[in-house]
N, C-alpha and C. Protein backbone atom coordinates (compact mmCIF):
# COMPACT_ATOMS: atom_id res chain seq x y z
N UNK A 1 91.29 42.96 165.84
CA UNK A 1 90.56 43.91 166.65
C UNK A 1 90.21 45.15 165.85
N UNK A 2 90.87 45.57 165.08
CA UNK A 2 90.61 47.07 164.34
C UNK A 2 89.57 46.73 163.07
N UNK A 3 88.90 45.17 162.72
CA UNK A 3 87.85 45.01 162.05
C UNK A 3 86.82 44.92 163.05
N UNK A 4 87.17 44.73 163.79
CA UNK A 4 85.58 45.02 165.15
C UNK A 4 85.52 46.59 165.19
N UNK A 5 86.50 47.23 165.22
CA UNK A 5 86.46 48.83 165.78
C UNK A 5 85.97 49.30 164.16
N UNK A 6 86.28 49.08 163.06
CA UNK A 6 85.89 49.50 162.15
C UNK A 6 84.17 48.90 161.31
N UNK A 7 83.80 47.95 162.01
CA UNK A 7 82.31 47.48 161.87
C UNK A 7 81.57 48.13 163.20
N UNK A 8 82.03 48.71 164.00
CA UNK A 8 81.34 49.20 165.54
C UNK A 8 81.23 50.93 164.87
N UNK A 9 81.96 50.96 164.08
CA UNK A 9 82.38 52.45 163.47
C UNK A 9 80.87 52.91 162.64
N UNK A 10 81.08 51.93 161.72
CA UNK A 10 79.67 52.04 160.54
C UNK A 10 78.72 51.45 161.49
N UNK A 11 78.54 51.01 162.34
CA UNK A 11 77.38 51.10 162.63
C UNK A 11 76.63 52.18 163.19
N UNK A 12 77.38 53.07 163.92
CA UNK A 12 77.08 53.81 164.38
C UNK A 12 77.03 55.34 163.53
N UNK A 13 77.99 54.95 162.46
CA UNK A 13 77.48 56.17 161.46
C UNK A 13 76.06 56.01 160.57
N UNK A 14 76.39 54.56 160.35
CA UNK A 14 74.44 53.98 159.63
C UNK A 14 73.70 54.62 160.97
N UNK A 15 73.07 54.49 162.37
CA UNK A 15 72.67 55.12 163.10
C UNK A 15 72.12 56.49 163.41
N UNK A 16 73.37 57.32 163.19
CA UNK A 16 73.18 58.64 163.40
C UNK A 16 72.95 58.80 162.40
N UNK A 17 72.84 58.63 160.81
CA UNK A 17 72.47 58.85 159.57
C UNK A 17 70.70 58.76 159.70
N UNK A 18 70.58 57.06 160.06
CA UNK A 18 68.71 57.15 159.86
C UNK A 18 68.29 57.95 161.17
N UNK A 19 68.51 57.94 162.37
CA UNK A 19 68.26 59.01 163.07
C UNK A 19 68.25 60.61 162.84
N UNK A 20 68.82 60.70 161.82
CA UNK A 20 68.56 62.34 161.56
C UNK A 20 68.06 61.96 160.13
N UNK A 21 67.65 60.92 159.39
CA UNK A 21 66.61 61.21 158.18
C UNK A 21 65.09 60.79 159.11
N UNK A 22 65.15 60.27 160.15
CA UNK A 22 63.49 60.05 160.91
C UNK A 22 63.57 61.21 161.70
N UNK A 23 64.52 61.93 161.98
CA UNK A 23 63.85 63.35 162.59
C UNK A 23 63.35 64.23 161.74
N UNK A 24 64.26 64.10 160.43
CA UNK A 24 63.71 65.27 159.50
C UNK A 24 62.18 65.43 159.02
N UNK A 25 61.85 63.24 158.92
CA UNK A 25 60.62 63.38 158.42
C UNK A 25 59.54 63.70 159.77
N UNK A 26 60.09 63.15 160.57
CA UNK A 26 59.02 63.77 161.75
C UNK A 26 58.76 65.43 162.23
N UNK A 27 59.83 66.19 161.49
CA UNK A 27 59.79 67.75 161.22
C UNK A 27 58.56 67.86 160.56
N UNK A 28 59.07 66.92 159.28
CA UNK A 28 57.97 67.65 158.34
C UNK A 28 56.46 67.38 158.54
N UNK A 29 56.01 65.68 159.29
CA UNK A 29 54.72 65.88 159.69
C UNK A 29 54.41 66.84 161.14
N UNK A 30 55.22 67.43 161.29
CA UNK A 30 54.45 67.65 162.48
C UNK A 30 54.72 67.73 163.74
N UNK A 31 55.34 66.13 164.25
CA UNK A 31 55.44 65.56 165.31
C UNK A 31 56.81 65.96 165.68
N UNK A 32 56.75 66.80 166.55
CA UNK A 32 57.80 67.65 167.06
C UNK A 32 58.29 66.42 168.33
N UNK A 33 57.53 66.09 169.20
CA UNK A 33 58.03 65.11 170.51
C UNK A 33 59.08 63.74 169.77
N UNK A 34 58.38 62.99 169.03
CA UNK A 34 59.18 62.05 168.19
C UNK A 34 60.45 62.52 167.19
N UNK A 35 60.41 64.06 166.87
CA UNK A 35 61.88 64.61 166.38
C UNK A 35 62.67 64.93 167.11
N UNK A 36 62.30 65.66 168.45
CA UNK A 36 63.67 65.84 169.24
C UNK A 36 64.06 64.57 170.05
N UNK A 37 63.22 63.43 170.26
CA UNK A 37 63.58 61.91 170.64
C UNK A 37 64.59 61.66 169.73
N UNK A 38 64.49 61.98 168.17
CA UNK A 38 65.15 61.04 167.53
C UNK A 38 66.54 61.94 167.15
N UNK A 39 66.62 63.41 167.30
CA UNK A 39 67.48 64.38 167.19
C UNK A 39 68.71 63.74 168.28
N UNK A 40 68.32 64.17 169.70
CA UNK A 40 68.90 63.81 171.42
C UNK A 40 69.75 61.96 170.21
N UNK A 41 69.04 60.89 169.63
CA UNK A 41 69.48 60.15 169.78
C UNK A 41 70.67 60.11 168.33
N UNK A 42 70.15 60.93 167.22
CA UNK A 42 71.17 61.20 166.36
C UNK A 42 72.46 61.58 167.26
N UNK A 43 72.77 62.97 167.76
CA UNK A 43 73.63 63.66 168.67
C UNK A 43 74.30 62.09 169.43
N UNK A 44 73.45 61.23 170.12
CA UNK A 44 74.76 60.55 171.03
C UNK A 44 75.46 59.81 169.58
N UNK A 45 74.51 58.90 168.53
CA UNK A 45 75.25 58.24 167.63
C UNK A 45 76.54 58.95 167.04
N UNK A 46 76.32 60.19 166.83
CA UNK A 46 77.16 61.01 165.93
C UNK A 46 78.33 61.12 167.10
N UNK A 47 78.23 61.04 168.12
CA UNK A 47 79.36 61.27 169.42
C UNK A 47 80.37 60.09 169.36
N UNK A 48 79.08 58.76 169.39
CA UNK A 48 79.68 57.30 169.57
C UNK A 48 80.48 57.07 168.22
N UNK A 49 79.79 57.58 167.02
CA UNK A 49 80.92 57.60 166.01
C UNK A 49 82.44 57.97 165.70
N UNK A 50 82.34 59.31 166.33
CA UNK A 50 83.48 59.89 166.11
C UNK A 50 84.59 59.38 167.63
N UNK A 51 84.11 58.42 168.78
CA UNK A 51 84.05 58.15 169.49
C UNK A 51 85.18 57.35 168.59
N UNK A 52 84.33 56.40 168.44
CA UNK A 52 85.14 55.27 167.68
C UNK A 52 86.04 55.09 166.82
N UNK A 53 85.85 56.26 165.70
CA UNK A 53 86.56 56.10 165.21
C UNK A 53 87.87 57.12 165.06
N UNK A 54 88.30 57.56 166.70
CA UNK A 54 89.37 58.05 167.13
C UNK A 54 89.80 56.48 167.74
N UNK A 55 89.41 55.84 168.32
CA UNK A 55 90.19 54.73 169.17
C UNK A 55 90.29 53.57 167.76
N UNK A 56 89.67 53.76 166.30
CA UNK A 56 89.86 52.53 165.52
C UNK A 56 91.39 53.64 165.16
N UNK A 57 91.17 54.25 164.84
CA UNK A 57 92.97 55.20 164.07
C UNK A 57 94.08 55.17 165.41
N UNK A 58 93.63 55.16 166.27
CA UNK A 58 94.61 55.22 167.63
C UNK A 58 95.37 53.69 167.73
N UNK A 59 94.10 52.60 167.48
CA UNK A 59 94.66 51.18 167.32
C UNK A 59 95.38 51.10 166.18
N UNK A 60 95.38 51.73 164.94
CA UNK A 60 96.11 51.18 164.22
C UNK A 60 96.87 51.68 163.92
N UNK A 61 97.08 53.61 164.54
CA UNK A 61 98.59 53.69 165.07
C UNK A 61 99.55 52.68 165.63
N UNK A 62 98.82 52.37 166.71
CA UNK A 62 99.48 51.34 167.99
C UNK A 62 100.16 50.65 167.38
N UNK A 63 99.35 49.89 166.51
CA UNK A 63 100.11 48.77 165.83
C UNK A 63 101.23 48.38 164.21
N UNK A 64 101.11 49.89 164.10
CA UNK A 64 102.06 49.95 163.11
C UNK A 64 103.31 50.54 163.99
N UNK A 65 103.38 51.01 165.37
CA UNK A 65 104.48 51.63 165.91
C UNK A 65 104.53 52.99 165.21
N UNK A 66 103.30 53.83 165.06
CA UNK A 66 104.06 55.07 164.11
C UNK A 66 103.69 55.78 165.29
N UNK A 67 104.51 57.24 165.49
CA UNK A 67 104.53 58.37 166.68
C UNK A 67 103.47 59.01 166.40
N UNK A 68 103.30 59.77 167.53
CA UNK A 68 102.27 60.26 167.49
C UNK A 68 102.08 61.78 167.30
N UNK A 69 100.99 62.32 166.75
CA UNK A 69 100.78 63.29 165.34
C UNK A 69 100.97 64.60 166.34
């Protein structure tokens, strides 16, 4: 299970990564409506990331039995 939580992890950091390099370039032409679309969708990836990868370190607390920090 903690190689599913750790491939659900990078995906969502690959995500919020090209989502904020296609907002930047949509800064630079111009197109302000298609940057804050893709900004709003960086922001949830970057959420769902760190999302995740509190519950992938929480699982593998769990399962080593170590206390908690």
């Amino acid at each position: 299970m903690s190689k599913f939580f750790k491939i659900l992890e990078i995906i969502w950091l690959i995500t919020a990564l090209l989502c904020a390099g296609i907002a930047v370039y949509f800064l630079i032409i111009k197109d302000n409506d298609s940057a804050l679309y893709f900004t709003f969708v960086f922001i949830i990836a970057s959420i769902m990331y760190l999302l995740r990868r509190y519950q992938r370190k929480n699982q593998d607390r769990l399962a080593n039995n170590e206390p908690r920090k």
